[in-house]
N, C-alpha and C. Protein backbone atom coordinates (compact mmCIF):
# COMPACT_ATOMS: atom_id res chain seq x y z
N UNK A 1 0.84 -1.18 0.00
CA UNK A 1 0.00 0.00 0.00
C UNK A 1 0.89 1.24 0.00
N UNK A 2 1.01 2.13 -0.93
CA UNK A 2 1.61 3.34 -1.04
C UNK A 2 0.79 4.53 -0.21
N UNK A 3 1.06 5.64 0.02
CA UNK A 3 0.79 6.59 0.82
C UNK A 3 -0.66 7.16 0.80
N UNK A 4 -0.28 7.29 -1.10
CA UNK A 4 -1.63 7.38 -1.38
C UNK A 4 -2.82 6.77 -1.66
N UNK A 5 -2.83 5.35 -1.38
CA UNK A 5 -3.54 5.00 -0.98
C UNK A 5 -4.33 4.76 0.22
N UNK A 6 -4.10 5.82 1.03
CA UNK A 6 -4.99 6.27 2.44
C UNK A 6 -5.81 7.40 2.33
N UNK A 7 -7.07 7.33 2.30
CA UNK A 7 -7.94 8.12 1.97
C UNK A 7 -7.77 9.22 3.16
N UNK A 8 -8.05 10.57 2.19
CA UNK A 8 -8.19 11.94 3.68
C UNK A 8 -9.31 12.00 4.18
N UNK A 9 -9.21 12.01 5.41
CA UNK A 9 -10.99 12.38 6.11
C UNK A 9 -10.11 13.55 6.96
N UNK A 10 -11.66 14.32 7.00
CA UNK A 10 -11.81 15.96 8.11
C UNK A 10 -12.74 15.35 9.19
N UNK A 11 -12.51 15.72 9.94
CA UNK A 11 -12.91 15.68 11.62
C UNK A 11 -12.38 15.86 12.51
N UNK A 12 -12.68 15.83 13.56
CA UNK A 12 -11.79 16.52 15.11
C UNK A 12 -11.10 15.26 15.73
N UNK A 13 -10.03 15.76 16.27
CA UNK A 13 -8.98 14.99 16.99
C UNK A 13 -9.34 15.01 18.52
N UNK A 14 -9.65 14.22 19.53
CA UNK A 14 -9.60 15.00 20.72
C UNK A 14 -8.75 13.55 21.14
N UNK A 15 -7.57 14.11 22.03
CA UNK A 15 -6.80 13.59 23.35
C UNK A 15 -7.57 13.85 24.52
N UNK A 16 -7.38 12.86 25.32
CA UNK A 16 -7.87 13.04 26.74
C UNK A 16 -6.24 13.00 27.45
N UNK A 17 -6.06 12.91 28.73
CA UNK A 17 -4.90 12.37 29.83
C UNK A 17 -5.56 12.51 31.31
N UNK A 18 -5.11 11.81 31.76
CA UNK A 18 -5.39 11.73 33.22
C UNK A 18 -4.21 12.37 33.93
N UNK A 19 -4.62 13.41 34.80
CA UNK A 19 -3.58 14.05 35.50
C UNK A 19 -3.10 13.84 36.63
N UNK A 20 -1.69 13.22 36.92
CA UNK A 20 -1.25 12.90 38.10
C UNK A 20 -1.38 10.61 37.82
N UNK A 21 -1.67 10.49 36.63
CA UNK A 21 -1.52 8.87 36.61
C UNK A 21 -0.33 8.42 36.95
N UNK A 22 0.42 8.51 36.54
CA UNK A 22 1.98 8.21 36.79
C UNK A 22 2.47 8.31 38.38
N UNK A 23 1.99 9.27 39.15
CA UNK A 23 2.27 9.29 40.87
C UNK A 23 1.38 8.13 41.32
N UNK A 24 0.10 8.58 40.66
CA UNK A 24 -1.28 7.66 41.11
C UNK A 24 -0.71 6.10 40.80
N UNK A 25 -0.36 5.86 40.21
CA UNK A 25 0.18 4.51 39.85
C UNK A 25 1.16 4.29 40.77
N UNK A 26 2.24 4.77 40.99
CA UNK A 26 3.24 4.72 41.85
C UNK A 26 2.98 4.42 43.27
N UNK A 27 1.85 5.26 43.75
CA UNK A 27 0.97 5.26 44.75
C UNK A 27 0.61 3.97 45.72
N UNK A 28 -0.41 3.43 44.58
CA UNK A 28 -0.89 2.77 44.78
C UNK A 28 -1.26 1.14 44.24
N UNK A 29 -0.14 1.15 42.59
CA UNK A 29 0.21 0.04 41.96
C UNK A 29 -0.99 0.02 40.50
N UNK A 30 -0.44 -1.06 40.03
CA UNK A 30 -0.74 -1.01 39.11
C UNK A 30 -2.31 -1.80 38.61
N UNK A 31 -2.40 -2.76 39.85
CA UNK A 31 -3.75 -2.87 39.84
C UNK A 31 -5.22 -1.99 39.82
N UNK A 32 -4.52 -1.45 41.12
CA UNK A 32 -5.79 -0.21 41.40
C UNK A 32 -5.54 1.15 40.27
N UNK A 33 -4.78 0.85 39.49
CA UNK A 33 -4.59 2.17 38.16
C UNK A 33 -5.07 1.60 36.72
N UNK A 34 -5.22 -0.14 36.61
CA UNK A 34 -5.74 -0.75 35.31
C UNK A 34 -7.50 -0.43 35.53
N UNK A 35 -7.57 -0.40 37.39
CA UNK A 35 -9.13 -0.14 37.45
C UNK A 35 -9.85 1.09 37.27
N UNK A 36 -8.76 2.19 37.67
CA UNK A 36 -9.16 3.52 37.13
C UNK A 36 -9.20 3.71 35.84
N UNK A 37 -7.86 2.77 34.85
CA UNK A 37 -8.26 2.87 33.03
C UNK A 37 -9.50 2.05 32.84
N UNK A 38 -10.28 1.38 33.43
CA UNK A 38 -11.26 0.50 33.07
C UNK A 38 -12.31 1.81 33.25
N UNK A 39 -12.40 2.13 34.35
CA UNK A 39 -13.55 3.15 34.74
C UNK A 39 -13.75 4.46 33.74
N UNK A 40 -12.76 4.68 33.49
CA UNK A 40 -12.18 6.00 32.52
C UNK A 40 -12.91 5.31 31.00
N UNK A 41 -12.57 4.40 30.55
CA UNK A 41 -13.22 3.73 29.33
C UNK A 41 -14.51 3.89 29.19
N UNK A 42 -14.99 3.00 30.71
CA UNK A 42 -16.69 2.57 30.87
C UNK A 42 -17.42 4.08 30.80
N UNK A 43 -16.75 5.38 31.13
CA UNK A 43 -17.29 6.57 30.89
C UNK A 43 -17.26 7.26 29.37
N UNK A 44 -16.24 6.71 28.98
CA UNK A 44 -15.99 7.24 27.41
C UNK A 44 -16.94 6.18 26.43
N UNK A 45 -17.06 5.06 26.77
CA UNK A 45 -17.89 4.06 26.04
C UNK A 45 -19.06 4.67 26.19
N UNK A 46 -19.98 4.91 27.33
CA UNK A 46 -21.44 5.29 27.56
C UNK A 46 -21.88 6.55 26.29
N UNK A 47 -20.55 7.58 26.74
CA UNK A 47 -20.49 9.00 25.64
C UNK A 47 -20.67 8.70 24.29
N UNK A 48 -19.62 8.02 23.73
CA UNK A 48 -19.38 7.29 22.50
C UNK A 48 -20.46 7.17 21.90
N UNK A 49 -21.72 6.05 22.82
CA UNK A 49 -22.56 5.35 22.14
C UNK A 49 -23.92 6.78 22.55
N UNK A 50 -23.38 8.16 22.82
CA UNK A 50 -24.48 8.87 22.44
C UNK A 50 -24.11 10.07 21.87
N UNK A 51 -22.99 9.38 21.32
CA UNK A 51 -22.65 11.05 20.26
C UNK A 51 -22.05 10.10 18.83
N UNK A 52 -23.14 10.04 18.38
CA UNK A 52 -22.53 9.12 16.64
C UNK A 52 -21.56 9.95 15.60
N UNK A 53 -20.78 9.33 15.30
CA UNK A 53 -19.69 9.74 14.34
C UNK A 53 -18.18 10.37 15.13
N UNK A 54 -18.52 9.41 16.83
CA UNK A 54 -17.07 9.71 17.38
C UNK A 54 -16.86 8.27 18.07
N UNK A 55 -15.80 8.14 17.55
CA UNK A 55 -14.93 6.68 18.38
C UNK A 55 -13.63 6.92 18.24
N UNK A 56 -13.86 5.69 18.64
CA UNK A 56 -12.28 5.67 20.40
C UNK A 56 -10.92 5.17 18.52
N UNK A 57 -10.35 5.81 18.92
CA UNK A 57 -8.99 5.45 18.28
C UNK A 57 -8.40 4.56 18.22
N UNK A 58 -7.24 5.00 19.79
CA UNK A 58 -6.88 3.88 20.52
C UNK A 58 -6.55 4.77 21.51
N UNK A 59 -5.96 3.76 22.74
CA UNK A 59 -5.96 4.09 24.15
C UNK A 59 -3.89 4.34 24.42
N UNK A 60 -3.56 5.39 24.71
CA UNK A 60 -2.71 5.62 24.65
C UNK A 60 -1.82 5.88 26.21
N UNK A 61 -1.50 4.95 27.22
CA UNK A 61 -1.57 5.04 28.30
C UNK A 61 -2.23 5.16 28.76
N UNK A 62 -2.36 6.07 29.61
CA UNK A 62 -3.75 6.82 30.35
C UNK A 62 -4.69 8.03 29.79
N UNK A 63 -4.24 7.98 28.43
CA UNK A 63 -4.80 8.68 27.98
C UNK A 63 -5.64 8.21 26.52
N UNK A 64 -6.55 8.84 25.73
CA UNK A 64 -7.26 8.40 24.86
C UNK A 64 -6.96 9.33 23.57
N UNK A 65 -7.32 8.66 22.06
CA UNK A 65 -7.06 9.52 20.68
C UNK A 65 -8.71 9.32 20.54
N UNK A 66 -9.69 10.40 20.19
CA UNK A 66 -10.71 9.82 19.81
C UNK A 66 -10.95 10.63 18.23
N UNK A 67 -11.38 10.29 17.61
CA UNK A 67 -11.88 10.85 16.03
C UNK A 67 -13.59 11.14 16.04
N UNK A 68 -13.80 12.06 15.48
CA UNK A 68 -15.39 12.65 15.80
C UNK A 68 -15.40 13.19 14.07
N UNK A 69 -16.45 12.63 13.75
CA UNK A 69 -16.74 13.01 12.17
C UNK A 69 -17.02 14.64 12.16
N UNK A 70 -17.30 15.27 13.32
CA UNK A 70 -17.95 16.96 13.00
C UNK A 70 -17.29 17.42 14.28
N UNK A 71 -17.33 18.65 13.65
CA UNK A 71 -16.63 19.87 14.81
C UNK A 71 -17.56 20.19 15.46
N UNK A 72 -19.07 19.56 15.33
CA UNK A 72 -20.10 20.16 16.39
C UNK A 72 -20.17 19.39 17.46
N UNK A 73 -20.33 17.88 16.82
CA UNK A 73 -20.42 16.62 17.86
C UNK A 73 -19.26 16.42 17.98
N UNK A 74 -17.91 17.03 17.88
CA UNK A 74 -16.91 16.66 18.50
C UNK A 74 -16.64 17.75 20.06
N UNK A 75 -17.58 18.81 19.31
CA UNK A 75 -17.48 19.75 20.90
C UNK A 75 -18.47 19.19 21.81
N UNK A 76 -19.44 19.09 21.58
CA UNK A 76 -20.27 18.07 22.28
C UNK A 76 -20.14 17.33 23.03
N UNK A 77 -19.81 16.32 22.34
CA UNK A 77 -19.14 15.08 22.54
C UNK A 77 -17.53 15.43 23.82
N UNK A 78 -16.46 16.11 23.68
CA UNK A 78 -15.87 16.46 24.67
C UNK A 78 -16.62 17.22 26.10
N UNK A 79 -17.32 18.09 25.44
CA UNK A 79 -17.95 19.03 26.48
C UNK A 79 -18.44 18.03 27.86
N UNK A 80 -19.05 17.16 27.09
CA UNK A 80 -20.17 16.18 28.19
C UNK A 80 -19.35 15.58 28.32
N UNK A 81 -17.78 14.78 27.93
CA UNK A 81 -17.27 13.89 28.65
C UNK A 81 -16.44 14.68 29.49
N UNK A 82 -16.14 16.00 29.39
CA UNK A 82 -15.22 16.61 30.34
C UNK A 82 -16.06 16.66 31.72
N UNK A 83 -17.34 17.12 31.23
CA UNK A 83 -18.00 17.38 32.62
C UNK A 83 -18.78 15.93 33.30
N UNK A 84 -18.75 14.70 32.52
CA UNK A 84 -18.82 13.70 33.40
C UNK A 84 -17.64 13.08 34.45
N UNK A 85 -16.45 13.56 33.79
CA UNK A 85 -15.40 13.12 34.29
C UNK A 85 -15.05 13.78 35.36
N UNK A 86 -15.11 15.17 35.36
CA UNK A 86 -15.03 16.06 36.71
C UNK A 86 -16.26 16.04 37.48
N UNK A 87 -17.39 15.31 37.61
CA UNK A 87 -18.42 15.39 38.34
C UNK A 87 -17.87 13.86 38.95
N UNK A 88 -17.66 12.91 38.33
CA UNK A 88 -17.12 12.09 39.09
C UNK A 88 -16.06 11.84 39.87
N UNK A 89 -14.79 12.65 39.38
CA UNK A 89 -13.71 13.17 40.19
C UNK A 89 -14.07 14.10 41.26
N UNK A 90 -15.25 15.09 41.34
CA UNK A 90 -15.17 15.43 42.21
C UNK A 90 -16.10 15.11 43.46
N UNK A 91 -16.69 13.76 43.35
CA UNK A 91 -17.87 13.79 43.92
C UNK A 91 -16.92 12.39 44.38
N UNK A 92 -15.99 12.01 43.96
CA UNK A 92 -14.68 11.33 44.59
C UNK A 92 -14.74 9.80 44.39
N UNK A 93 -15.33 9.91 43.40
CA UNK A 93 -15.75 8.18 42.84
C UNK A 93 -14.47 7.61 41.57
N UNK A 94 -13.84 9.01 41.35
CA UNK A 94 -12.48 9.06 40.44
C UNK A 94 -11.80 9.52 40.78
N UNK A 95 -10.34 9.08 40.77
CA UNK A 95 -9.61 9.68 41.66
C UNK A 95 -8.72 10.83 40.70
N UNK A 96 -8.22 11.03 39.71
CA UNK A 96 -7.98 11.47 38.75
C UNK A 96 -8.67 12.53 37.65
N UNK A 97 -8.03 13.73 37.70
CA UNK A 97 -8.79 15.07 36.92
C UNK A 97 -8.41 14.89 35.18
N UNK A 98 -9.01 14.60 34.41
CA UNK A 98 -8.29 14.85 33.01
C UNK A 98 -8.67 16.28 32.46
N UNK A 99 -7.28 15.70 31.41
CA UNK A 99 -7.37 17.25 30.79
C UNK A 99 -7.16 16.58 29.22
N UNK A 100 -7.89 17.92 28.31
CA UNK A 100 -8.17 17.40 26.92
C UNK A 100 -8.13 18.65 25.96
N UNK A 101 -7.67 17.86 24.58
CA UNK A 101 -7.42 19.01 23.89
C UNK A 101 -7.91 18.49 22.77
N UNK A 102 -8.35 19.24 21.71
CA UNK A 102 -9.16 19.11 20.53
C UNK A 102 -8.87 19.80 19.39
N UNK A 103 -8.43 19.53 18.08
CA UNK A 103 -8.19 20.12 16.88
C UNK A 103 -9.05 19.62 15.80
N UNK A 104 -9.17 20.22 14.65
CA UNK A 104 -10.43 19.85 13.65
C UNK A 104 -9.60 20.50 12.49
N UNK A 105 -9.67 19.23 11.17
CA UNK A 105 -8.86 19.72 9.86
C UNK A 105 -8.50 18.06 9.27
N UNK A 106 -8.00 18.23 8.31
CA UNK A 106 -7.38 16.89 7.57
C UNK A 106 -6.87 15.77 7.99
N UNK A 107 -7.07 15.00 7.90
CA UNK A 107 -6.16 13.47 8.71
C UNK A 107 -6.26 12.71 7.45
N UNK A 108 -4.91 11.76 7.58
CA UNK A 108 -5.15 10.58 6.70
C UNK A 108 -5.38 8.92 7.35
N UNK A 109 -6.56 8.68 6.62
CA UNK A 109 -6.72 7.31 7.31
C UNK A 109 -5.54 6.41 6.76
N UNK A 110 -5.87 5.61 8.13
CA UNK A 110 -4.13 4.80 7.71
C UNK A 110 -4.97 3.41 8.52
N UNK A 111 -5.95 2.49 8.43
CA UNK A 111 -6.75 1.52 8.59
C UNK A 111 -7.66 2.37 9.79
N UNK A 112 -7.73 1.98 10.99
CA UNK A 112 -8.12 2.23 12.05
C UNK A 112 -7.59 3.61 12.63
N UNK A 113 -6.44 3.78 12.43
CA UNK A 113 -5.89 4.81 13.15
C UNK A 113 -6.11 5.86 12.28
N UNK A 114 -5.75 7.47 12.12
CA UNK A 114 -5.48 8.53 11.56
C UNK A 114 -4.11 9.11 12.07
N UNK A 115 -4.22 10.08 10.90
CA UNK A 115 -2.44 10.37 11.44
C UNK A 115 -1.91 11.56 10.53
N UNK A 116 -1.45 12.48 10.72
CA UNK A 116 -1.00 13.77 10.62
C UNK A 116 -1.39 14.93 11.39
N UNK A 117 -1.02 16.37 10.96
CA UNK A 117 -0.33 17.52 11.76
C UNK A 117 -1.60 17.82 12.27
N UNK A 118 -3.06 17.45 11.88
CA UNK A 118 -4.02 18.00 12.70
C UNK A 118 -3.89 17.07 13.77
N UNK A 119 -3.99 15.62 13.94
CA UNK A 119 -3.51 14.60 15.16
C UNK A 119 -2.01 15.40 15.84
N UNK A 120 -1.28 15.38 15.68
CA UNK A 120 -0.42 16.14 16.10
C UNK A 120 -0.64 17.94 16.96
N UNK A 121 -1.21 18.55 16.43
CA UNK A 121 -1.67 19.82 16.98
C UNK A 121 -3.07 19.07 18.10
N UNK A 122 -3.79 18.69 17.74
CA UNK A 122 -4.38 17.93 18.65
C UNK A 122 -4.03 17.88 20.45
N UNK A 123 -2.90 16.61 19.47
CA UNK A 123 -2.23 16.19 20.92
C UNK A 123 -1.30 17.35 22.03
N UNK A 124 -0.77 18.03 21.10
CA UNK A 124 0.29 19.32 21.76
C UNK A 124 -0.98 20.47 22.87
N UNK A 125 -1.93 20.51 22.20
CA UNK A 125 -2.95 20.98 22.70
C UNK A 125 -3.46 20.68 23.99
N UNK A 126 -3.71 19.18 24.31
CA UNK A 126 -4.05 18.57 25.00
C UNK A 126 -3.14 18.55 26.32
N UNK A 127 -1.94 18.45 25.80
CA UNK A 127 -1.01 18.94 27.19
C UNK A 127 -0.57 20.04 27.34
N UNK A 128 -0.78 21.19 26.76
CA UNK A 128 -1.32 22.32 27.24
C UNK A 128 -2.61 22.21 28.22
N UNK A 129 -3.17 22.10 28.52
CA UNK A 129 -4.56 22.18 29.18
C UNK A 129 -4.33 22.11 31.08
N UNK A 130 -5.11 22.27 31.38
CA UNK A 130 -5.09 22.26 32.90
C UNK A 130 -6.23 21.62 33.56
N UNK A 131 -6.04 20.69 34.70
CA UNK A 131 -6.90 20.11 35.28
C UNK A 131 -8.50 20.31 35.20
N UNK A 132 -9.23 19.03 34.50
CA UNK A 132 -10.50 20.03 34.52
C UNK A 132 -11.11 20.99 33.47
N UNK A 133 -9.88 20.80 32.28
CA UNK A 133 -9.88 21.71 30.67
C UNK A 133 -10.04 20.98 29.81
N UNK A 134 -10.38 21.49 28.88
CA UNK A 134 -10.63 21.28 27.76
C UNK A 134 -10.54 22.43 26.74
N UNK A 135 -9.33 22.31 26.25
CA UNK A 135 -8.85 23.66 25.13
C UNK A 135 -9.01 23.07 23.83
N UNK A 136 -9.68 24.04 22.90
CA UNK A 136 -10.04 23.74 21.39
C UNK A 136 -9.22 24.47 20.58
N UNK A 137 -9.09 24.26 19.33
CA UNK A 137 -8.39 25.47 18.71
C UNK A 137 -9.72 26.21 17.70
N UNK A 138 -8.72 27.21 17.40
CA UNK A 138 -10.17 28.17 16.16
C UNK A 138 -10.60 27.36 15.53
N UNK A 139 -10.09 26.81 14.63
CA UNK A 139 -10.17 25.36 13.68
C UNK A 139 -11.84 24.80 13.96
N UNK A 140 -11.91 24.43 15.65
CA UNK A 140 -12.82 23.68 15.84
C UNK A 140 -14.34 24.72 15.63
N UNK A 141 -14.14 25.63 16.13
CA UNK A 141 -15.22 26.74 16.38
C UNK A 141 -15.20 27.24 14.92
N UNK A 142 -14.81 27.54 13.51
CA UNK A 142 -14.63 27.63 12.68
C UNK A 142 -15.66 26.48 11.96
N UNK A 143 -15.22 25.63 12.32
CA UNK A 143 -16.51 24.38 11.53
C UNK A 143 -17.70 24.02 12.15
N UNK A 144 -17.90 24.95 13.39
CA UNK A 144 -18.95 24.38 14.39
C UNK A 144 -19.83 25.32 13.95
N UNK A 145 -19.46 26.51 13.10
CA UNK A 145 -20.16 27.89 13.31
C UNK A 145 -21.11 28.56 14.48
N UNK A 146 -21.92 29.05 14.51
CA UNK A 146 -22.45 29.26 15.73
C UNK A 146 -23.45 28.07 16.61
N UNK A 147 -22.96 27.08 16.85
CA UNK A 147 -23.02 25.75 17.74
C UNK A 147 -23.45 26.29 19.15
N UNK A 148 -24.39 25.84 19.63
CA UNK A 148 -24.80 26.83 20.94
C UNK A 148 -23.77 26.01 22.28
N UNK A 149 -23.04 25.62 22.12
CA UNK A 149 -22.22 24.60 22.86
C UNK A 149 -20.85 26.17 23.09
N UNK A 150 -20.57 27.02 22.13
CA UNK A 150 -19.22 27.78 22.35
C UNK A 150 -19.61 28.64 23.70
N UNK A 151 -21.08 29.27 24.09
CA UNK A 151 -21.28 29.78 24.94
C UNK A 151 -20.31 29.73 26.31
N UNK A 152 -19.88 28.77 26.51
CA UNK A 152 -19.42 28.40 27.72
C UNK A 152 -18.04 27.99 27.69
N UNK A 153 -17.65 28.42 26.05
CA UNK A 153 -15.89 29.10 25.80
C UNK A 153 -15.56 29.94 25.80
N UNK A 154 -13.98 30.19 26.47
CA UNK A 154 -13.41 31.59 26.80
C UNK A 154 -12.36 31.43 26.04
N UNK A 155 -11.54 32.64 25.33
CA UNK A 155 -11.01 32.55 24.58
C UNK A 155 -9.54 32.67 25.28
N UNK A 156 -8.58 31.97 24.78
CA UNK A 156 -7.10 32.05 25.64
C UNK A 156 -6.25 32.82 24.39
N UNK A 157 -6.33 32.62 23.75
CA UNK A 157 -5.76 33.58 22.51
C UNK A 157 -4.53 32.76 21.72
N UNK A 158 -3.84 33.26 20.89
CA UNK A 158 -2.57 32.75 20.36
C UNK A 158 -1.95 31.87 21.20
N UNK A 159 -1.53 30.33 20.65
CA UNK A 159 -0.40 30.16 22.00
C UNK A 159 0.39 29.18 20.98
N UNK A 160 1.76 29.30 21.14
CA UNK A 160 2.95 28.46 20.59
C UNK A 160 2.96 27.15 20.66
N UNK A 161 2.85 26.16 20.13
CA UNK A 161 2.51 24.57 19.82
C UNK A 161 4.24 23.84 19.25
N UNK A 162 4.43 23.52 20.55
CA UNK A 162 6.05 22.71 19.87
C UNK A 162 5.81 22.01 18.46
N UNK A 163 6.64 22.13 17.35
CA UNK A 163 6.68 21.39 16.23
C UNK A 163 5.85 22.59 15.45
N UNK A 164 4.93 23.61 15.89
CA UNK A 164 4.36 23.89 14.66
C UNK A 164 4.59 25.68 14.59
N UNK A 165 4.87 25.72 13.43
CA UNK A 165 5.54 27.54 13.09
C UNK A 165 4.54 28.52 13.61
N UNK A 166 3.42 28.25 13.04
CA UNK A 166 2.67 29.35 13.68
C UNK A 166 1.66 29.30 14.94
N UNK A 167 1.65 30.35 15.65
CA UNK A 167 0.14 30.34 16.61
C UNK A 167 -0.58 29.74 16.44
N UNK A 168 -1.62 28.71 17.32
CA UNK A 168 -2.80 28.06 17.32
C UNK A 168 -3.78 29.09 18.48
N UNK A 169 -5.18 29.27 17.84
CA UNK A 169 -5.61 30.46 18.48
C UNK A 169 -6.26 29.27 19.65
N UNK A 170 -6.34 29.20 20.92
CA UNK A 170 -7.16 28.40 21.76
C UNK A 170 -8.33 28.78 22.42
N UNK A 171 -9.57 28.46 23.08
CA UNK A 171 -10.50 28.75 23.66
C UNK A 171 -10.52 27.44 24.68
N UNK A 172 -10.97 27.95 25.93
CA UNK A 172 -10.82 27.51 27.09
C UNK A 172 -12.42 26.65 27.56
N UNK A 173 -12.45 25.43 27.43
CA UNK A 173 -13.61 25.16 28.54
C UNK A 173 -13.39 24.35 29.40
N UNK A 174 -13.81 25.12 31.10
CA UNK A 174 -13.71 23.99 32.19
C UNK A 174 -14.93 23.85 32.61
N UNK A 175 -15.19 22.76 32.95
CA UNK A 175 -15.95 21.80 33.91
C UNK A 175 -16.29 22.61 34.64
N UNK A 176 -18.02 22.92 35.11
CA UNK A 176 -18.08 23.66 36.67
C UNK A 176 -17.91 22.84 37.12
C-alpha cells in the first residue's frame, strides 16, 4: 500500500490524559490504576454510544485519541465527557482530573488509526490544558459555526505549539 492509498478524512482529533496517573500509579500500583483505566473507558464508552460519528482510536496510556466526524459533535461530545469526568472526580468516585485538547482539519486514514499535523496539533494541545480543561483550537469553532455549545468558551488567545511555526488560536472550557 503506497501513501496514497490512504484516503483523507476531516474531523476533530480529541486527546484526553489523566492528570497525576503516573504518581497515582506509583501510589498505589498497578492494579488499582488498570481499574481507574477501566472506569475511565466505561465513561468514554457510555459517551461514544451517544454522540454518533465519534470513536475511540486507541488508548494511549492513560490517555485516549478519539476521532469525531464533525466539529459540532466533537465539541459536544468532549464538552459532556469533560464534565462527566469532573463530576465524578469530584464527587470522589475518580480519583484522577483529566485534561483534553481538541483540533479539527485533515487526517489521513491509515486503517483504524489517523495520522498527521491535525492529530499532532491535537495532541500538543491537549497537554497544554489544565486540570478540569478542555482547550479547542479556532479550527474547531470555525466548523462548528455558531453551535450553541461555544457559549461556555473563553477565549485564551494565540499560543505556541512545539513542532508547529505558527500560533494556534485556543478557547478555554472547564468543567463547573
Amino acid at each position: 500500500m503506497t501513501v496514497t492509498d490512504h484516503p483523507v478524512v476531516v474531523g476533530s482529533v480529541l486527546f484526553t490524559d489523566l492528570v497525576g496517573f503516573t504518581e497515582y500509579t506509583d501510589a498505589v500500583g498497578d492494579i488499582e490504576a488498570l481499574r481507574v483505566l477501566d472506569d475511565q473507558r466505561s465513561v468514554v464508552d457510555e459517551h461514544l454510544g451517544e454522540h454518533g460519528g465519534a470513536r475511540l482510536v486507541k488508548e494511549l496510556g492513560d490517555g485516549l485519541m478519539i476521532w469525531i466526524s464533525t466539529a459540532t459533535t466533537g465539541l459536544s461530545f468532549a464538552t459532556c465527557l469533560l464534565e462527566a469526568m469532573s463530576a465524578i472526580h469530584t464527587a470522589g468516585t475518580f480519583p484522577l482530573a483529566v485534561r483534553m485538547g481538541m483540533h479539527h482539519g485533515e487526517s489521513i486514514a491509515r486503517g483504524d488509526d489517523v495520522v498527521g499535523q491535525t492529530v499532532n496539533i491535537a495532541a500538543r494541545i491537549s497537554a497544554l490544558a489544565g486540570p478540569g480543561e478542555l482547550l479547542v483550537s479556532e479550527e474547531v469553532l470555525t466548523a462548528c459555526g455558531p453551535a450553541p455549545v461555544r457559549r461556555s468558551l473563553r477565549p485564551v488567545g494565540p499560543v505556541l505549539v512545539k513542532g508547529v511555526v505558527l500560533p494556534v488560536w485556543l478557547h478555554r472550557f472547564a468543567a463547573c
